[in-house]
PDB file of N, CA and C in Angstrom:
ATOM      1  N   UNK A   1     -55.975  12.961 -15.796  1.00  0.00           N
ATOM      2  CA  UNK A   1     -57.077  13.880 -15.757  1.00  0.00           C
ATOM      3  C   UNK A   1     -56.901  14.963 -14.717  1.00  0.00           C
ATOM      4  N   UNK A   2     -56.235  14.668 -13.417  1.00  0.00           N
ATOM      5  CA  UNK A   2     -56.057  15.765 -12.671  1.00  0.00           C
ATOM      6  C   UNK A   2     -54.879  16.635 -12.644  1.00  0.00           C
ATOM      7  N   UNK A   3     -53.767  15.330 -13.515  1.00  0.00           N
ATOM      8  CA  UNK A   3     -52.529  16.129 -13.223  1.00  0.00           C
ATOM      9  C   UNK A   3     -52.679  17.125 -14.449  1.00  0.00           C
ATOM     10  N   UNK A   4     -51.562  18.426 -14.304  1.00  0.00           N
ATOM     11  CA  UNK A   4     -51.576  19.427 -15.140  1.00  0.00           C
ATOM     12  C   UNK A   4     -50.509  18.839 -16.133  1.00  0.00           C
ATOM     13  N   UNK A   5     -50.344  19.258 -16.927  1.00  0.00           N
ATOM     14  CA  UNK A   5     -48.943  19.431 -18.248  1.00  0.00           C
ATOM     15  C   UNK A   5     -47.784  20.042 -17.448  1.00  0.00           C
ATOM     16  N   UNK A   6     -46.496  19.483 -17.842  1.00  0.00           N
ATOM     17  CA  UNK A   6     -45.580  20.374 -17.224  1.00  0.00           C
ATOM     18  C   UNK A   6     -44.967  20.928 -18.778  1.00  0.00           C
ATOM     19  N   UNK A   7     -44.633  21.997 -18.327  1.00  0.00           N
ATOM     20  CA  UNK A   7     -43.550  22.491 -19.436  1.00  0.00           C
ATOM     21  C   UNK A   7     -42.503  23.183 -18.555  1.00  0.00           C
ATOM     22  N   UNK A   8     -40.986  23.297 -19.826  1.00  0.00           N
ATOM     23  CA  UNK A   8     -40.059  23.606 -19.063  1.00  0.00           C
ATOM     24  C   UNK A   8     -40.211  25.015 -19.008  1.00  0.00           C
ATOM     25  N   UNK A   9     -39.161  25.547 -17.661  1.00  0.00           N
ATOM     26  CA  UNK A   9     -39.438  26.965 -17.341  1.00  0.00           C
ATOM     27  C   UNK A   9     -38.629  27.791 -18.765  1.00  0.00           C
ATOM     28  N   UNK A  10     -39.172  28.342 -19.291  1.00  0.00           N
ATOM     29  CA  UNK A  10     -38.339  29.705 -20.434  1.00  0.00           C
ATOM     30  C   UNK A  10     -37.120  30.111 -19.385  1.00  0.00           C
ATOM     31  N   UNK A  11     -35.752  30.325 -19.868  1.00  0.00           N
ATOM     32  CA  UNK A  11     -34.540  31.196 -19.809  1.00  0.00           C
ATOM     33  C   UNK A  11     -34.442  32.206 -19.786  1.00  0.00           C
ATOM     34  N   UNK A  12     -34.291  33.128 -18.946  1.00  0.00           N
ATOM     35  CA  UNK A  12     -34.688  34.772 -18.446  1.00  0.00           C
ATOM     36  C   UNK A  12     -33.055  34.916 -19.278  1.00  0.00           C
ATOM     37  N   UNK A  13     -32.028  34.546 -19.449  1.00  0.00           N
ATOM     38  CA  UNK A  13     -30.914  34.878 -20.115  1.00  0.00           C
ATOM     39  C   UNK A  13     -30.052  33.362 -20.892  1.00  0.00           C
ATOM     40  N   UNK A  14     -28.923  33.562 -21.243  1.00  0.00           N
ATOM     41  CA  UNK A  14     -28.079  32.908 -21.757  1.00  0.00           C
ATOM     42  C   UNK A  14     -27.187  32.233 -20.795  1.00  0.00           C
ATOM     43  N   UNK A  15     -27.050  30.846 -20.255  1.00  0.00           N
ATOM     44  CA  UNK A  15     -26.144  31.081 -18.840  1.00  0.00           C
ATOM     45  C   UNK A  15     -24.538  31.031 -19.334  1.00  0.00           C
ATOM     46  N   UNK A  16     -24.007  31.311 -18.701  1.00  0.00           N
ATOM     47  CA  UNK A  16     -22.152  31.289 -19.183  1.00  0.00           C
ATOM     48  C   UNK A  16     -21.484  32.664 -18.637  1.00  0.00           C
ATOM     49  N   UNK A  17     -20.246  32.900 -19.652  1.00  0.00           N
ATOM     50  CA  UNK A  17     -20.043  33.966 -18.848  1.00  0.00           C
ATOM     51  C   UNK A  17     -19.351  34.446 -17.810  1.00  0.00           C
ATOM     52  N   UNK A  18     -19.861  35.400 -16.629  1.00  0.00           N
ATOM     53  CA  UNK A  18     -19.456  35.284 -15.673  1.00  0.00           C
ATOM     54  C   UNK A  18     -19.831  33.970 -14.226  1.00  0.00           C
ATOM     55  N   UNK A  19     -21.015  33.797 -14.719  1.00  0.00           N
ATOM     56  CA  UNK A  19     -21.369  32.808 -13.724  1.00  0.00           C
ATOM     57  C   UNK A  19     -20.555  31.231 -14.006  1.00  0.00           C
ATOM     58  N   UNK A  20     -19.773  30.808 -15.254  1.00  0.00           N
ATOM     59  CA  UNK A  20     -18.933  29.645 -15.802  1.00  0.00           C
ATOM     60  C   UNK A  20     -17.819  29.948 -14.720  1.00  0.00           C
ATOM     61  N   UNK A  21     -17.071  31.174 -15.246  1.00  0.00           N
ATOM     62  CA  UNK A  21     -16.203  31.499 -14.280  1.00  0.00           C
ATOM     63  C   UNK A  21     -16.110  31.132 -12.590  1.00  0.00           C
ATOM     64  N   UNK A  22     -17.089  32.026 -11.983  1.00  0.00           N
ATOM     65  CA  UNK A  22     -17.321  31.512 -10.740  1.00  0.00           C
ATOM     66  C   UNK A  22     -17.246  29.892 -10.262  1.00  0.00           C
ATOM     67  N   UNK A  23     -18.022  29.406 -11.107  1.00  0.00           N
ATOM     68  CA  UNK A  23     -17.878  27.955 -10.800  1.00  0.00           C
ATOM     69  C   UNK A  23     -16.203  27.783 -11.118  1.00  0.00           C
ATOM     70  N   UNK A  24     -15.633  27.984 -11.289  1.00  0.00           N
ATOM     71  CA  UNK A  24     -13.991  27.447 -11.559  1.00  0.00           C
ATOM     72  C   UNK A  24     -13.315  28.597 -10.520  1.00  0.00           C
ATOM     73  N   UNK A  25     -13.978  29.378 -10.257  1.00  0.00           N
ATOM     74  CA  UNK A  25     -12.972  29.917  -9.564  1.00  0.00           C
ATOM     75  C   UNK A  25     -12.349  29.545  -8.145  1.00  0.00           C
ATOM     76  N   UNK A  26     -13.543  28.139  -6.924  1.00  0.00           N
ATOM     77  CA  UNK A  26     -12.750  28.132  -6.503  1.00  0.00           C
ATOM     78  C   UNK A  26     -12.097  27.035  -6.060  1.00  0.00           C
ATOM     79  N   UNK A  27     -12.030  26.262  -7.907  1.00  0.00           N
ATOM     80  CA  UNK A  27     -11.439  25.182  -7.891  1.00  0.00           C
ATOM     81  C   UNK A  27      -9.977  25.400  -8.091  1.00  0.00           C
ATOM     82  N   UNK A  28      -9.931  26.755  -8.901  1.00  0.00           N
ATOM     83  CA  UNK A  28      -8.398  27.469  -9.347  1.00  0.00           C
ATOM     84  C   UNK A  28      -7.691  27.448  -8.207  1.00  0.00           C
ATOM     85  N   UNK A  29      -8.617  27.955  -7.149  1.00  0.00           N
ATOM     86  CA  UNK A  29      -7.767  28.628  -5.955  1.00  0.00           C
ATOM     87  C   UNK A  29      -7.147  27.744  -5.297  1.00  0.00           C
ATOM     88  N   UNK A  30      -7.871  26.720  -4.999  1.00  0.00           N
ATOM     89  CA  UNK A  30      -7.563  25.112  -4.384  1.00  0.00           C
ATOM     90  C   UNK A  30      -6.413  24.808  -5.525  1.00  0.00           C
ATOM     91  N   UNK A  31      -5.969  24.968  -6.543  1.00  0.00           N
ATOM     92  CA  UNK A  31      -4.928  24.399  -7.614  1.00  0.00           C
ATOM     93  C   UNK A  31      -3.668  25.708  -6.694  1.00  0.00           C
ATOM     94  N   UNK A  32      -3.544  26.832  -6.844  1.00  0.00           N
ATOM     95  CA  UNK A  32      -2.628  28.115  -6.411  1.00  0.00           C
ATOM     96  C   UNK A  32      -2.360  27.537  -5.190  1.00  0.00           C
ATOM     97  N   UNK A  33      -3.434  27.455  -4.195  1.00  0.00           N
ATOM     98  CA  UNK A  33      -2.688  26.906  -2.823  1.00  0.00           C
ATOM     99  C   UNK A  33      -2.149  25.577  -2.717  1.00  0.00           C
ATOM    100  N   UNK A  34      -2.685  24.864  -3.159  1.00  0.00           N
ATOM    101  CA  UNK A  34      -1.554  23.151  -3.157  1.00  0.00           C
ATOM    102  C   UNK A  34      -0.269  23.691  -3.721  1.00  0.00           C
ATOM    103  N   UNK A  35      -0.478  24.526  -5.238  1.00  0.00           N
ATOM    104  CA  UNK A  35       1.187  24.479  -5.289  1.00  0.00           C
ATOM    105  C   UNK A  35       1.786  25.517  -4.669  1.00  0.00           C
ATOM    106  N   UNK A  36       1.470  26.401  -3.647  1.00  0.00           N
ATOM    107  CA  UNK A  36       2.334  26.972  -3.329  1.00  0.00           C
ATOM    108  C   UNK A  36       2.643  26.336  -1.877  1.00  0.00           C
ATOM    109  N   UNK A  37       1.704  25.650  -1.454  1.00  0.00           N
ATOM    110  CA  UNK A  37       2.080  24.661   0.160  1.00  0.00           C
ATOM    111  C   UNK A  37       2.240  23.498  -0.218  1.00  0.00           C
ATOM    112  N   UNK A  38       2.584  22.829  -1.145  1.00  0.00           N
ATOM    113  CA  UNK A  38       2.846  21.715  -1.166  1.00  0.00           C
ATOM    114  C   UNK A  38       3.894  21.207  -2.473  1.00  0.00           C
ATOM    115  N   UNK A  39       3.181  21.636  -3.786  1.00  0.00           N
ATOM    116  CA  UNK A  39       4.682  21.407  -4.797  1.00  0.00           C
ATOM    117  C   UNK A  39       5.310  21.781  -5.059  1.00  0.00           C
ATOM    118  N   UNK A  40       5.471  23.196  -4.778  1.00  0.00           N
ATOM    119  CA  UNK A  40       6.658  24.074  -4.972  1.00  0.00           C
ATOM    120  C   UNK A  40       7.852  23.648  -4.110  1.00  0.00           C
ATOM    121  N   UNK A  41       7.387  23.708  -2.306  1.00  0.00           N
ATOM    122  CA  UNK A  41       8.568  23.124  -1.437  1.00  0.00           C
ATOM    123  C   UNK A  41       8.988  21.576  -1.577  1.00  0.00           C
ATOM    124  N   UNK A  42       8.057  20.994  -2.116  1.00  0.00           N
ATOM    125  CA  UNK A  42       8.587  19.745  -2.471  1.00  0.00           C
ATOM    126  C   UNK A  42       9.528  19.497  -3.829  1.00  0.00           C
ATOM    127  N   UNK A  43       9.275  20.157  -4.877  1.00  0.00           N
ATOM    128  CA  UNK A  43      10.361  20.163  -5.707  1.00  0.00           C
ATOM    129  C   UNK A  43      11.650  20.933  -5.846  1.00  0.00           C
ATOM    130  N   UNK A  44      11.843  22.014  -4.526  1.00  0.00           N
ATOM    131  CA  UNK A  44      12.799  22.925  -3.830  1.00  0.00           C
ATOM    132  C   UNK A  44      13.648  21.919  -3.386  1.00  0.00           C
ATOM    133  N   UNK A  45      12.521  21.130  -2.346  1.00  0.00           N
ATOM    134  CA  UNK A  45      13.744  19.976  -1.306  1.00  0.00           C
ATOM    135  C   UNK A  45      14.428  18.791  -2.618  1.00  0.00           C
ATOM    136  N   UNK A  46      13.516  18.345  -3.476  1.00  0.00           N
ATOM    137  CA  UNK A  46      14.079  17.275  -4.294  1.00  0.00           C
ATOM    138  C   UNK A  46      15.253  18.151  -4.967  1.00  0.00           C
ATOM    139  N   UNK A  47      15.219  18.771  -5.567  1.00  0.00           N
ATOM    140  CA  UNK A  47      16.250  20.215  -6.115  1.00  0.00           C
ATOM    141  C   UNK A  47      17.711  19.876  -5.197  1.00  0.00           C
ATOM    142  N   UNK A  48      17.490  20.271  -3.910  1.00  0.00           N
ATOM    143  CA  UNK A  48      18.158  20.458  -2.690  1.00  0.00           C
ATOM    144  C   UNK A  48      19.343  19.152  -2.705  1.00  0.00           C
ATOM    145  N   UNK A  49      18.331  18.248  -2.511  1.00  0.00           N
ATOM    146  CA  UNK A  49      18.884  16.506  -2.183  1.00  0.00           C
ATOM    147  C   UNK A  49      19.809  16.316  -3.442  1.00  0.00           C
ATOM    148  N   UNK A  50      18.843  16.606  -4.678  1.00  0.00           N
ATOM    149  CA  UNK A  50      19.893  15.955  -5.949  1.00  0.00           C
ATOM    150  C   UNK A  50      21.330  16.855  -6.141  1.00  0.00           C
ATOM    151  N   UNK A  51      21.454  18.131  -5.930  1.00  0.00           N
ATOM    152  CA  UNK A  51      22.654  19.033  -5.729  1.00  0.00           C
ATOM    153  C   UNK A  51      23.503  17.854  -4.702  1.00  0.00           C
ATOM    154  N   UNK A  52      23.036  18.153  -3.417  1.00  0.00           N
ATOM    155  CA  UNK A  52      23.278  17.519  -2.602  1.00  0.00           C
ATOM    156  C   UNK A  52      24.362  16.398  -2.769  1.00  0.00           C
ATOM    157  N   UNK A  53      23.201  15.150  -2.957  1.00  0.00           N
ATOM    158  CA  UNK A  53      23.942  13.844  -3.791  1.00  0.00           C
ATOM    159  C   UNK A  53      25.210  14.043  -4.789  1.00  0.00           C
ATOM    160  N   UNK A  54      24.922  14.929  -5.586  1.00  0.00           N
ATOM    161  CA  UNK A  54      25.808  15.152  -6.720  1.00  0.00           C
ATOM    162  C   UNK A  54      27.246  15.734  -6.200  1.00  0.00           C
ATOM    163  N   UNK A  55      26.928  16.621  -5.225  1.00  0.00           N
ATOM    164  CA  UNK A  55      28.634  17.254  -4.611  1.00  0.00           C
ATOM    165  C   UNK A  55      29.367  16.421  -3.712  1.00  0.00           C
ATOM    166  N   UNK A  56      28.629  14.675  -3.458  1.00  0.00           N
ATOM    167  CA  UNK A  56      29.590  13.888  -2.667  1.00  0.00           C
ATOM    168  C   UNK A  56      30.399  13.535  -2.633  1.00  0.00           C
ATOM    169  N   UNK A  57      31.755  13.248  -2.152  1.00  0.00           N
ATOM    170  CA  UNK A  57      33.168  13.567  -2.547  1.00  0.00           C
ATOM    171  C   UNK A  57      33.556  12.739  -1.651  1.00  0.00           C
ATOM    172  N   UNK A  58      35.027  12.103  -2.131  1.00  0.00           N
ATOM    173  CA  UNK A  58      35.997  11.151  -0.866  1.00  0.00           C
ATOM    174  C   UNK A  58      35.874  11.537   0.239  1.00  0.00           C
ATOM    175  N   UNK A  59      35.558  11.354   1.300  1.00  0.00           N
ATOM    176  CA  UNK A  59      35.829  11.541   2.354  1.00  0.00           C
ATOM    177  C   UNK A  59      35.007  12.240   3.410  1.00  0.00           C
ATOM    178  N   UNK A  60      33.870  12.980   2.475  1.00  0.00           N
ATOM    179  CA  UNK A  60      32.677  12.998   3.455  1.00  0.00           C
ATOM    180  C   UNK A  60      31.865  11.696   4.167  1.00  0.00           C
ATOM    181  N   UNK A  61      31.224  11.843   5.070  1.00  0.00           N
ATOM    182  CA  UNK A  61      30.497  11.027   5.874  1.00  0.00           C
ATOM    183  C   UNK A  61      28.742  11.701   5.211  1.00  0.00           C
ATOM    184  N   UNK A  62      28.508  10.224   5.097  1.00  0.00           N
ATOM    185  CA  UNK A  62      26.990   9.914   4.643  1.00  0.00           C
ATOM    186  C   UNK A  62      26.082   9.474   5.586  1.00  0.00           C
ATOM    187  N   UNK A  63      24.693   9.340   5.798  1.00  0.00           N
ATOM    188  CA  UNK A  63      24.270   8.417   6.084  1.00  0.00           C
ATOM    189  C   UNK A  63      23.061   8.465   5.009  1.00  0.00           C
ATOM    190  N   UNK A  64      22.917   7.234   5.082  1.00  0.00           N
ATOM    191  CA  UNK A  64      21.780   6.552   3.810  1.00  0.00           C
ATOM    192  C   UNK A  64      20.566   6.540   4.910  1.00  0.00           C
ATOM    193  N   UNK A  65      19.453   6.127   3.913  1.00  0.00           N
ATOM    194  CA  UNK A  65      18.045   6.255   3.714  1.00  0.00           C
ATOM    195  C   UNK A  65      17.743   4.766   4.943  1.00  0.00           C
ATOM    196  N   UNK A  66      18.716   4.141   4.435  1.00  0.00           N
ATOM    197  CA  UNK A  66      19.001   2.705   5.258  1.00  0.00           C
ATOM    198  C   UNK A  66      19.101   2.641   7.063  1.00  0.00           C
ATOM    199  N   UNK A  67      19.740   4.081   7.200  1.00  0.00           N
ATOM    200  CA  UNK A  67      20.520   4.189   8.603  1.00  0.00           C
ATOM    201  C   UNK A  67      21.805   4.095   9.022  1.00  0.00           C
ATOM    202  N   UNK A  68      22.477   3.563   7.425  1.00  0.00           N
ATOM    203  CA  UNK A  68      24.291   3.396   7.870  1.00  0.00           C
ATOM    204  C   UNK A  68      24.828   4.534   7.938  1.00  0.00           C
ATOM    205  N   UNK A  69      25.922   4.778   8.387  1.00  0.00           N
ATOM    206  CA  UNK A  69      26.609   6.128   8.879  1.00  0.00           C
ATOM    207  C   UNK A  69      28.169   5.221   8.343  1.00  0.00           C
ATOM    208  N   UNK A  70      29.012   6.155   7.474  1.00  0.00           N
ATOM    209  CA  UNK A  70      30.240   5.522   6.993  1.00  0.00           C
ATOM    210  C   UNK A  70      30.852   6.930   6.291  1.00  0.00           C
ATOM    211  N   UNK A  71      31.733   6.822   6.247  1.00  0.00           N
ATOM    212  CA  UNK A  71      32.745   7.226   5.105  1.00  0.00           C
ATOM    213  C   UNK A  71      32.773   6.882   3.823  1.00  0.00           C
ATOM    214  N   UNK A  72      32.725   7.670   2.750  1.00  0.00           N
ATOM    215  CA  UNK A  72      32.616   7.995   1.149  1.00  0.00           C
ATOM    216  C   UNK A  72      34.039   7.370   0.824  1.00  0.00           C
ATOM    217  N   UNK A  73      34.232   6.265   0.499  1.00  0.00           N
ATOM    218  CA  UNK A  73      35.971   5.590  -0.017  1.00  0.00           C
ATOM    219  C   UNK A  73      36.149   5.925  -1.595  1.00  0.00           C
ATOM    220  N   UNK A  74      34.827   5.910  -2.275  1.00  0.00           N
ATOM    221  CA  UNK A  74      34.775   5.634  -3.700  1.00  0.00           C
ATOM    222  C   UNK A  74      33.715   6.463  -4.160  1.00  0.00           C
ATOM    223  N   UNK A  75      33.496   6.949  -5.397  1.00  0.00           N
ATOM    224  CA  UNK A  75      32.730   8.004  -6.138  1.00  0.00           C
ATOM    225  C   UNK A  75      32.246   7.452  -7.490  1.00  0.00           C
ATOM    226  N   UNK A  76      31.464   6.856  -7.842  1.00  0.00           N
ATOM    227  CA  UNK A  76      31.226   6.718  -9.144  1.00  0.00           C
ATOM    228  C   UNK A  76      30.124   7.302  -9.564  1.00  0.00           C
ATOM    229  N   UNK A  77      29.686   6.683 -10.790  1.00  0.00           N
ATOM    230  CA  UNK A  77      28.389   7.514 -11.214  1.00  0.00           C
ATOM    231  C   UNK A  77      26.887   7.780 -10.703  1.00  0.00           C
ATOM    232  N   UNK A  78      26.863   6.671 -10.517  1.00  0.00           N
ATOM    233  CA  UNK A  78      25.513   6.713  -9.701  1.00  0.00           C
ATOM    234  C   UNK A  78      25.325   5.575  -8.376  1.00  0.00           C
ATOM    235  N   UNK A  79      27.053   4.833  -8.080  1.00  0.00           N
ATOM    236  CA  UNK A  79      26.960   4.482  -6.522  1.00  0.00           C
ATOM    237  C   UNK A  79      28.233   5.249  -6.027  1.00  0.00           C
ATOM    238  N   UNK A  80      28.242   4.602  -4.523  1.00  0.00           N
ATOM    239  CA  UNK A  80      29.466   5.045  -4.299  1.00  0.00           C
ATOM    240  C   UNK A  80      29.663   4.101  -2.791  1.00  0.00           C
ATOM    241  N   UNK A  81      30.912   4.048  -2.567  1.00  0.00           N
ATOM    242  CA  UNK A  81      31.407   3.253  -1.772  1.00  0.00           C
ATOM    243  C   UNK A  81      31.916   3.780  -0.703  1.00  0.00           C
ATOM    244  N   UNK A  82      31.324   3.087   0.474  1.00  0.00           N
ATOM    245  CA  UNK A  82      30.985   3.575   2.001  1.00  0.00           C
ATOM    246  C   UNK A  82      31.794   2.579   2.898  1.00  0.00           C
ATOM    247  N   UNK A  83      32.415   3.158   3.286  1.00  0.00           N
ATOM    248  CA  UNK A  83      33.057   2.269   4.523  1.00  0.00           C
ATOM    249  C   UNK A  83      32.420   2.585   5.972  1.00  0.00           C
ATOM    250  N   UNK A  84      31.461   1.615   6.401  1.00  0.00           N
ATOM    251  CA  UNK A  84      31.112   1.944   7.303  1.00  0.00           C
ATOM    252  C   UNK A  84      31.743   1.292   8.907  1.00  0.00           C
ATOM    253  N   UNK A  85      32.716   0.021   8.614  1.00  0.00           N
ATOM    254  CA  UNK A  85      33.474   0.086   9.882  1.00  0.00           C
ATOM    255  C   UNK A  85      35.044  -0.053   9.541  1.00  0.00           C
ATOM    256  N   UNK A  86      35.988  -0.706   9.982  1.00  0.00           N
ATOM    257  CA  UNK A  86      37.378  -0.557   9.716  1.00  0.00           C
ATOM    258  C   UNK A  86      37.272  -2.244   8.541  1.00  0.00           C
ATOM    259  N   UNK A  87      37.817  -1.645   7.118  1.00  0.00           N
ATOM    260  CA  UNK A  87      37.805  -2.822   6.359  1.00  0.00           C
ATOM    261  C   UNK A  87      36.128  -3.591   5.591  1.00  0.00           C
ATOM    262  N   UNK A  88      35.427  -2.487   6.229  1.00  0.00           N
ATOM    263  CA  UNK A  88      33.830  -3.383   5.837  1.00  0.00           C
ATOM    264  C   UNK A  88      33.309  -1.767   5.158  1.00  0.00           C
ATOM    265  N   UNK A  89      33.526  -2.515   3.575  1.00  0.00           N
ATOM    266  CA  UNK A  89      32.737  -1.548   2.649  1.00  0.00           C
ATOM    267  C   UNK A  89      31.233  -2.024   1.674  1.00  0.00           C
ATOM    268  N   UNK A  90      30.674  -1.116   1.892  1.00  0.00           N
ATOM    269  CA  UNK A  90      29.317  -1.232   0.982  1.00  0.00           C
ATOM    270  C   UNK A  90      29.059  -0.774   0.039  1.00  0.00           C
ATOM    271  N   UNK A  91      28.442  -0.618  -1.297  1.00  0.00           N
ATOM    272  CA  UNK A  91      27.977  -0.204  -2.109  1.00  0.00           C
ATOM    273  C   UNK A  91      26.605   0.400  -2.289  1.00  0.00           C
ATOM    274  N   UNK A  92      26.717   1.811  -2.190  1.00  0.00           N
ATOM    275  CA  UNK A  92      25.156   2.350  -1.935  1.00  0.00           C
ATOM    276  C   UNK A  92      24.752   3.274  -2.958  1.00  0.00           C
ATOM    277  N   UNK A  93      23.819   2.597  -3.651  1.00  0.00           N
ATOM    278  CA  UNK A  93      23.363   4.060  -4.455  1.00  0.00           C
ATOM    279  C   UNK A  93      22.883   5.283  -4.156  1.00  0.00           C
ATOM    280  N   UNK A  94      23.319   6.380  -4.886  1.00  0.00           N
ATOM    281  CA  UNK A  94      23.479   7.870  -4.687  1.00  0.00           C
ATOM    282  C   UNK A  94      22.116   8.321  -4.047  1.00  0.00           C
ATOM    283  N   UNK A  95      21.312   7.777  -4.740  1.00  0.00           N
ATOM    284  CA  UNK A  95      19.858   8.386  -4.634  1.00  0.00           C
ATOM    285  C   UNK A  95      19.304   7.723  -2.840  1.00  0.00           C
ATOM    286  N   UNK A  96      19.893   7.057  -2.674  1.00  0.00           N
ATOM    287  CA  UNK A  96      19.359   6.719  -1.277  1.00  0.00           C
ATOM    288  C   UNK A  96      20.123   7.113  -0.559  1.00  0.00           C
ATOM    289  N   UNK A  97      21.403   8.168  -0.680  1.00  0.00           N
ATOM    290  CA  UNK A  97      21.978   9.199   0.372  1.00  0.00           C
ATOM    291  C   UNK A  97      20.623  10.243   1.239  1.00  0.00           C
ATOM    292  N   UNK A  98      20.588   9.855   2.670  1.00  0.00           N
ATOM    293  CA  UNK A  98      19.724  11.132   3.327  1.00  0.00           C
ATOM    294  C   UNK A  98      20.679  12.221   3.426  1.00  0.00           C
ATOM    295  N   UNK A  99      21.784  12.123   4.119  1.00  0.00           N
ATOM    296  CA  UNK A  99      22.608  13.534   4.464  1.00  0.00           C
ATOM    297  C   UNK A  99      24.218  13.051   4.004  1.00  0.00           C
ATOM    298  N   UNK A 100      24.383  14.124   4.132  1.00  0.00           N
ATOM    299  CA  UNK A 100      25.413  14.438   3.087  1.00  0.00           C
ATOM    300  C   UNK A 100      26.638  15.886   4.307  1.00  0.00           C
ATOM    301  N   UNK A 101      26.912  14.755   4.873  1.00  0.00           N
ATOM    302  CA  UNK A 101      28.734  15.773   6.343  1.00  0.00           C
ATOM    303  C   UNK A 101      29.497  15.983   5.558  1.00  0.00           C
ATOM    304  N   UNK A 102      30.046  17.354   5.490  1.00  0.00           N
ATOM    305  CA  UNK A 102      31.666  17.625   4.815  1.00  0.00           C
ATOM    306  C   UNK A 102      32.690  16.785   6.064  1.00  0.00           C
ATOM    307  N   UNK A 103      34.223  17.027   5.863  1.00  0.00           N
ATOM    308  CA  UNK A 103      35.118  16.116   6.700  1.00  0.00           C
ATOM    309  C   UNK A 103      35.282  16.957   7.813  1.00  0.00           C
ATOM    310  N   UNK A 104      35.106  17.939   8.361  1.00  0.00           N
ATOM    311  CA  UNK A 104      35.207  18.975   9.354  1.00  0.00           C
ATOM    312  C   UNK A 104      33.538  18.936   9.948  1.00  0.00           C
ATOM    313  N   UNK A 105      32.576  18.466   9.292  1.00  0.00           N
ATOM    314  CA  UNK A 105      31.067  18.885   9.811  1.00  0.00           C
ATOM    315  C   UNK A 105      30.856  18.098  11.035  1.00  0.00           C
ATOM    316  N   UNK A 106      30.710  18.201  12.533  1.00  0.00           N
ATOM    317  CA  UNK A 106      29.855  17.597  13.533  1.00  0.00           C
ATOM    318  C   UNK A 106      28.506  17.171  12.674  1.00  0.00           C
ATOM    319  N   UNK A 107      28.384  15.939  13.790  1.00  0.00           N
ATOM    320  CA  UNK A 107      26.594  15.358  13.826  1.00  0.00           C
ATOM    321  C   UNK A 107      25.706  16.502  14.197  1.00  0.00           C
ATOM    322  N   UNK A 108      24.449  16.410  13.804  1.00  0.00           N
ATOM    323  CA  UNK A 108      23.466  17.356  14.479  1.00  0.00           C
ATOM    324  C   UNK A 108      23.014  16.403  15.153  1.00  0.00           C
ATOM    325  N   UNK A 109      22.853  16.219  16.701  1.00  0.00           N
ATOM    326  CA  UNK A 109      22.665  15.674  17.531  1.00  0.00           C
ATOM    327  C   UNK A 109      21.307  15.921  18.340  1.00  0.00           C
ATOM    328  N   UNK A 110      20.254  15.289  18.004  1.00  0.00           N
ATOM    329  CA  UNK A 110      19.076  16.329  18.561  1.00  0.00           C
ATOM    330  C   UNK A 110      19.065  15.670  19.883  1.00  0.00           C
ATOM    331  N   UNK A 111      19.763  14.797  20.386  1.00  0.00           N
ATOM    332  CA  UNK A 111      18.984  13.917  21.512  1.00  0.00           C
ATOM    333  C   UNK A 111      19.867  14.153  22.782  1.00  0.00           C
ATOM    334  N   UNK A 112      20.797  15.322  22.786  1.00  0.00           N
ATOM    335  CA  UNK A 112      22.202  15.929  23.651  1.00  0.00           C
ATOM    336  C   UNK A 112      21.466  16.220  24.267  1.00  0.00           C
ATOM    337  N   UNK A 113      20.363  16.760  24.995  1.00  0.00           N
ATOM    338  CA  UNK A 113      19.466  17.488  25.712  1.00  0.00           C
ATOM    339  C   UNK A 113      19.446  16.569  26.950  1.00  0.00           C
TER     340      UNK A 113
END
């Protein structure tokens, strides 16, 4: 008895449009900046590593993902064989190479300081 009727408010227009847009726009933007700070350089470096892996050759020095540091004895398809002391060889797959020394390359030594 006291309360009134509600009705819904009438639509002064059609909504969509430009105002749809806006709402996405600055979810887009958040999509442009992740990939340009984050998946682009990350599929650069994976790029990088798999070249990398792939040009390993007799006689470069590796070290794996593991921490061993050895010499490349053997090359196969997807391991390769590391001698890491005199007579003591391992079998390490490619993909868990971190760095990758030609036979002339020094260590980068950050801790000479």
């Amino acid at each position: 008895m006291f309360i009134s009727t509600a009705y819904a408010q009438a639509a002064n227009g059609a909504p969509g449009g430009a105002s749809a847009f806006m709402q996405l726009l600055p979810l887009l933007a958040i999509f442009v900046i992740f990939y340009f700070f984050l998946i682009r350089p990350q599929q650069k470096r994976m790029k990088q590593h798999r070249e990398m892996v792939n040009n390993v050759k007799r006689g470069d020095t590796v070290v794996t993902s593991g921490g061993l540091i050895g010499k490349v004895t053997r090359v196969d398809d997807a391991e390769v064989q590391v001698e890491i002391a005199n007579g003591v060889h391992v079998q390490v797959v490619k993909s868990t190479l971190a760095d990758v020394r030609t036979k002339g390359e020094p260590a980068n030594d950050v801790a000479k300081n």
